[in-house]
Protein backbone atom coordinates (compact mmCIF):
# COMPACT_ATOMS: atom_id res chain seq x y z
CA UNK A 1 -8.00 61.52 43.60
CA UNK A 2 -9.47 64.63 42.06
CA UNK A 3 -9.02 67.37 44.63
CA UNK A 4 -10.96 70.04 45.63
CA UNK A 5 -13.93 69.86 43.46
CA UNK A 6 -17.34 71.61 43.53
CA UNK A 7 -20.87 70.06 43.76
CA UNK A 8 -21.87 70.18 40.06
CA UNK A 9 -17.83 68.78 39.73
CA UNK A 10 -18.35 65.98 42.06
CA UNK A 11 -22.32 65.40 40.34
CA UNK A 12 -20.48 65.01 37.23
CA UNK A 13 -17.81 62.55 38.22
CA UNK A 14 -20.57 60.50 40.12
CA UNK A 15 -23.64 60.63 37.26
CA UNK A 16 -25.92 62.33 39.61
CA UNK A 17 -27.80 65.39 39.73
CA UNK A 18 -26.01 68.68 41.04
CA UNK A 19 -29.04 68.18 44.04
CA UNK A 20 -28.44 64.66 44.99
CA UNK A 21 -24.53 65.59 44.94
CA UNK A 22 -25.01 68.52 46.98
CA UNK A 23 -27.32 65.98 49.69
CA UNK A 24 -24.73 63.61 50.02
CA UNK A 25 -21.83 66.20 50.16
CA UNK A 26 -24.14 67.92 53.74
CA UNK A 27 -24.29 64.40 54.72
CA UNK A 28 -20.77 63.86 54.59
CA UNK A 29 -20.10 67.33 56.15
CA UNK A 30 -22.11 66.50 59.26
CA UNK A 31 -20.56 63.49 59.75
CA UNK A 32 -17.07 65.45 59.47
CA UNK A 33 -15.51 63.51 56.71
CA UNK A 34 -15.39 66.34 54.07
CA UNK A 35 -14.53 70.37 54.79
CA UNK A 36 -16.11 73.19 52.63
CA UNK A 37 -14.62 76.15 51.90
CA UNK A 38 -16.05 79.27 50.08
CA UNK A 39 -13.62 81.16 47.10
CA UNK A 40 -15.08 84.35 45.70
CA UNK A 41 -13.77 85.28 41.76
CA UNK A 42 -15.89 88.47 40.54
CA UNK A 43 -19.57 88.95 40.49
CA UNK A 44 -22.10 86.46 41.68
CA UNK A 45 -22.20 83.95 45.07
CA UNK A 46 -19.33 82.93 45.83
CA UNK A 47 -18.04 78.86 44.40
CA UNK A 48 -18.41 76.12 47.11
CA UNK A 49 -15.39 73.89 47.17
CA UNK A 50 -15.43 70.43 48.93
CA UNK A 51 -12.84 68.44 50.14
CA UNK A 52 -11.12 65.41 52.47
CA UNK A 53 -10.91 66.23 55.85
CA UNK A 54 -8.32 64.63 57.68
CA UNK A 55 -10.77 62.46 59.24
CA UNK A 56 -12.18 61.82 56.25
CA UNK A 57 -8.68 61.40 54.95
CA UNK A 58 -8.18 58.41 58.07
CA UNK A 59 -10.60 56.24 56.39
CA UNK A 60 -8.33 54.90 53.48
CA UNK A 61 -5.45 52.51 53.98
CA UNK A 62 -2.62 54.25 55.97
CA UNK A 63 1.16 51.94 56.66
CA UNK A 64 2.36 53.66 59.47
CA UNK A 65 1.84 50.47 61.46
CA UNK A 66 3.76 48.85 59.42
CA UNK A 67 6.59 51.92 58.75
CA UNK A 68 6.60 52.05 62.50
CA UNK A 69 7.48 48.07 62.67
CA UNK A 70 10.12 48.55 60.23
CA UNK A 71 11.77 51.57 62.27
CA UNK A 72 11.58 49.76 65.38
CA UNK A 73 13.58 46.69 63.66
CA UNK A 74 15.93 48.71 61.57
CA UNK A 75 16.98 51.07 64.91
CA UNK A 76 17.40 47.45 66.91
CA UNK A 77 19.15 45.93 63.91
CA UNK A 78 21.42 48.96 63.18
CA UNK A 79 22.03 50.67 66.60
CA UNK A 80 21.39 48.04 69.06
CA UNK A 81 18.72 47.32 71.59
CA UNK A 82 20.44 50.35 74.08
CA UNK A 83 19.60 52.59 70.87
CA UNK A 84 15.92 51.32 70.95
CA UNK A 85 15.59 51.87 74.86
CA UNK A 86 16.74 54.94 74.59
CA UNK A 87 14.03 56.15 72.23
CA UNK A 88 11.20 54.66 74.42
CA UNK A 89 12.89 56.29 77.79
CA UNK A 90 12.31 59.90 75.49
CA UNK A 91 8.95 58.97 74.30
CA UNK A 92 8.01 57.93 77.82
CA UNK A 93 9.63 61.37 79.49
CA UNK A 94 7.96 63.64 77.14
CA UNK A 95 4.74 61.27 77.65
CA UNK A 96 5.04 61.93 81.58
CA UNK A 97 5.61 65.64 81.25
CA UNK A 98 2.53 65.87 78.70
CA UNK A 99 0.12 64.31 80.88
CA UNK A 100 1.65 66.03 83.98
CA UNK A 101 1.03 69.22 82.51
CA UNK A 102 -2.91 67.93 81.61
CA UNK A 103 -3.20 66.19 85.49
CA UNK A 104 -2.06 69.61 87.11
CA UNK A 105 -5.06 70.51 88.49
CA UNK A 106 -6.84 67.10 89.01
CA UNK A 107 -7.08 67.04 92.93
CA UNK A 108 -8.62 63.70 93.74
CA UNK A 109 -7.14 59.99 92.64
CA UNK A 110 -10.65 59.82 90.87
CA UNK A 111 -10.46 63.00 88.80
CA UNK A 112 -6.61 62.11 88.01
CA UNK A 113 -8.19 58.30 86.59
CA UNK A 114 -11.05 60.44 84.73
CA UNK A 115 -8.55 62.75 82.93
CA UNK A 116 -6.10 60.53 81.94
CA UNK A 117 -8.84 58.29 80.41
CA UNK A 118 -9.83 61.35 78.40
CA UNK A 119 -6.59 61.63 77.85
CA UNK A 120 -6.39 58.47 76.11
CA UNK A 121 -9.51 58.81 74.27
CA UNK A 122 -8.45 61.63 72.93
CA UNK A 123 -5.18 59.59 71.51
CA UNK A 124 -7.37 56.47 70.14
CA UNK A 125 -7.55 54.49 72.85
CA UNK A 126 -11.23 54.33 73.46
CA UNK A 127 -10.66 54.86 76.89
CA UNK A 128 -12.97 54.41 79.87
CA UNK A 129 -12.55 54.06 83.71
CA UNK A 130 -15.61 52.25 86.08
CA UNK A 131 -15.22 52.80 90.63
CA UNK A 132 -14.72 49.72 92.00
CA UNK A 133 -14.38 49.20 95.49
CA UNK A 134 -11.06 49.41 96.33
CA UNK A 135 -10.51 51.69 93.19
CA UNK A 136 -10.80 52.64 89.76
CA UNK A 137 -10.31 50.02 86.61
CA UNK A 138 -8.87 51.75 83.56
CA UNK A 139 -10.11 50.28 80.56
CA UNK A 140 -8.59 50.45 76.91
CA UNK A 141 -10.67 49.38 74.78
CA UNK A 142 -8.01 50.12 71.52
CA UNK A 143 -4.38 49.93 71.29
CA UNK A 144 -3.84 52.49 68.52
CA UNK A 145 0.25 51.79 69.18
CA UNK A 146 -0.68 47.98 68.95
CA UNK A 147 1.64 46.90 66.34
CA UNK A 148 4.66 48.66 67.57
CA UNK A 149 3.84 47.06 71.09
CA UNK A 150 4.29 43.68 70.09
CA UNK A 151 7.25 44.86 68.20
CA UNK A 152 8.71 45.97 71.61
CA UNK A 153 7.26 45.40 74.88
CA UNK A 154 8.97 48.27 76.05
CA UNK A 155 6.30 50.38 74.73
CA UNK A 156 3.37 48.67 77.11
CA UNK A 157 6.28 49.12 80.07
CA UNK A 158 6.71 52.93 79.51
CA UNK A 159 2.82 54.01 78.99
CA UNK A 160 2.53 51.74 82.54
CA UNK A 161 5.77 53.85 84.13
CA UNK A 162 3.99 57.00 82.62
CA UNK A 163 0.77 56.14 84.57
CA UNK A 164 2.48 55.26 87.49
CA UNK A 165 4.34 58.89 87.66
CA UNK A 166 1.01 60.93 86.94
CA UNK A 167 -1.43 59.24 89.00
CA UNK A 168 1.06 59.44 92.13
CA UNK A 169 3.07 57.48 94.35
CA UNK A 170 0.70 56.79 96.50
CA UNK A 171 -1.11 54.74 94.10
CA UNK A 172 -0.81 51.18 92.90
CA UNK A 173 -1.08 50.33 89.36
CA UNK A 174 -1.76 46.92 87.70
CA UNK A 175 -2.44 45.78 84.32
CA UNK A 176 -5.19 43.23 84.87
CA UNK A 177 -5.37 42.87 80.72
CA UNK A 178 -3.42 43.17 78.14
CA UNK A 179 -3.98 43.26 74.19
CA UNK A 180 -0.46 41.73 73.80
CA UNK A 181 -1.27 38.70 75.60
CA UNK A 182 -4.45 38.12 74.32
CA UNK A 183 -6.63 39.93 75.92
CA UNK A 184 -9.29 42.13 73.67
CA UNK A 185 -8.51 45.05 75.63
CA UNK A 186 -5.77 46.37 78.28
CA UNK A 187 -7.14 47.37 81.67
CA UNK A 188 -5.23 48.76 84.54
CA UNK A 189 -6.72 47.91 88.11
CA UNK A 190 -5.82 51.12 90.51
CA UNK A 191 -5.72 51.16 94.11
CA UNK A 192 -4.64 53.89 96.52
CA UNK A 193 -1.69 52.49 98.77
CA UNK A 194 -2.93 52.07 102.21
CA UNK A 195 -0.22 53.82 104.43
């Protein structure tokens, strides 16, 4: 609410010492929820200014779920379902080439499962994949998209169609689980296609 603030600034606003602010501000740094930043004006060390990092910034309440709900009803209401569809067909074309572009140089089925799960970790899923027998299991422990998936299905269908096209043709995909139905997670089993 204040800003950028220094450590006797933020001591002050607290009612602690300029020492136990400065503690707490390192702890916070570690843990990457505030950035520092050093500003030089004349003689003397130069003034220590801390602030929200965007991670730090992720912990207070945030309504894109909710703006993304809306959007998703007011395109349906006002353009029509064909509208919608169309939308999901670009997010899942630019999702395919993304990934594509990331899988390039994954040789093996197994290193294709391993990036992509990276892939999604990297995007909030909490993703993870275990070897089974006859495959791989993709496992997604977090549906950061989960509201506007049970907005529209077609959401779950594309990221599905998007695994489909990176991991090959000469793979089967499954959802085994699914977050939408119920399920505390979505998991994918995967299966090369015997030929």
């Amino acid at each position: 609410m204040r800003g950028t603030l220094t450590a006797a600034e933020i001591a002050k606003e607290l009612g602690i010492t300029s020492e136990g602010a400065r503690l707490q501000l390192l702890k916070l740094s570690e843990e990457g929820l505030i950035d520092a930043a050093h500003e030089s004006k004349g003689v003397g060390r130069p003034t220590q200014y801390f602030s929200l990092s965007a991670e730090g910034n992720a912990g207070f309440p945030d309504t894109h779920a909710e703006l993304t709900v809306k959007l998703i009803d007011l395109i349906k209401h006002t353009l029509g379902d064909d509208a919608l569809q169309k939308v999901i067909t670009a997010a899942e074309e630019s999702g395919k080439a993304r990934y594509a572009n990331e899988l390039q140089f994954s040789n093996t089925l197994e290193d294709r499962v391993s990036q992509l799960a990276q892939i999604r970790s990297r995007e909030g899923y909490m993703a993870e994949y275990r070897k089974e027998a006859n495959g791989f299991l993709l496992i997604e422990n977090h549906c950061p998209i989960c509201a506007a998936a049970q907005a529209c299905q077609g959401f779950c269908a594309a990221e599905l169609n998007t695994f489909k096209f990176v991991l090959g043709q000469d793979v089967g995909i499954t959802r085994v689980n699914h977050i939408i139905a119920g399920d505390r997670r979505c998991a994918y089993k995967i299966e090369p296609i015997a030929s």
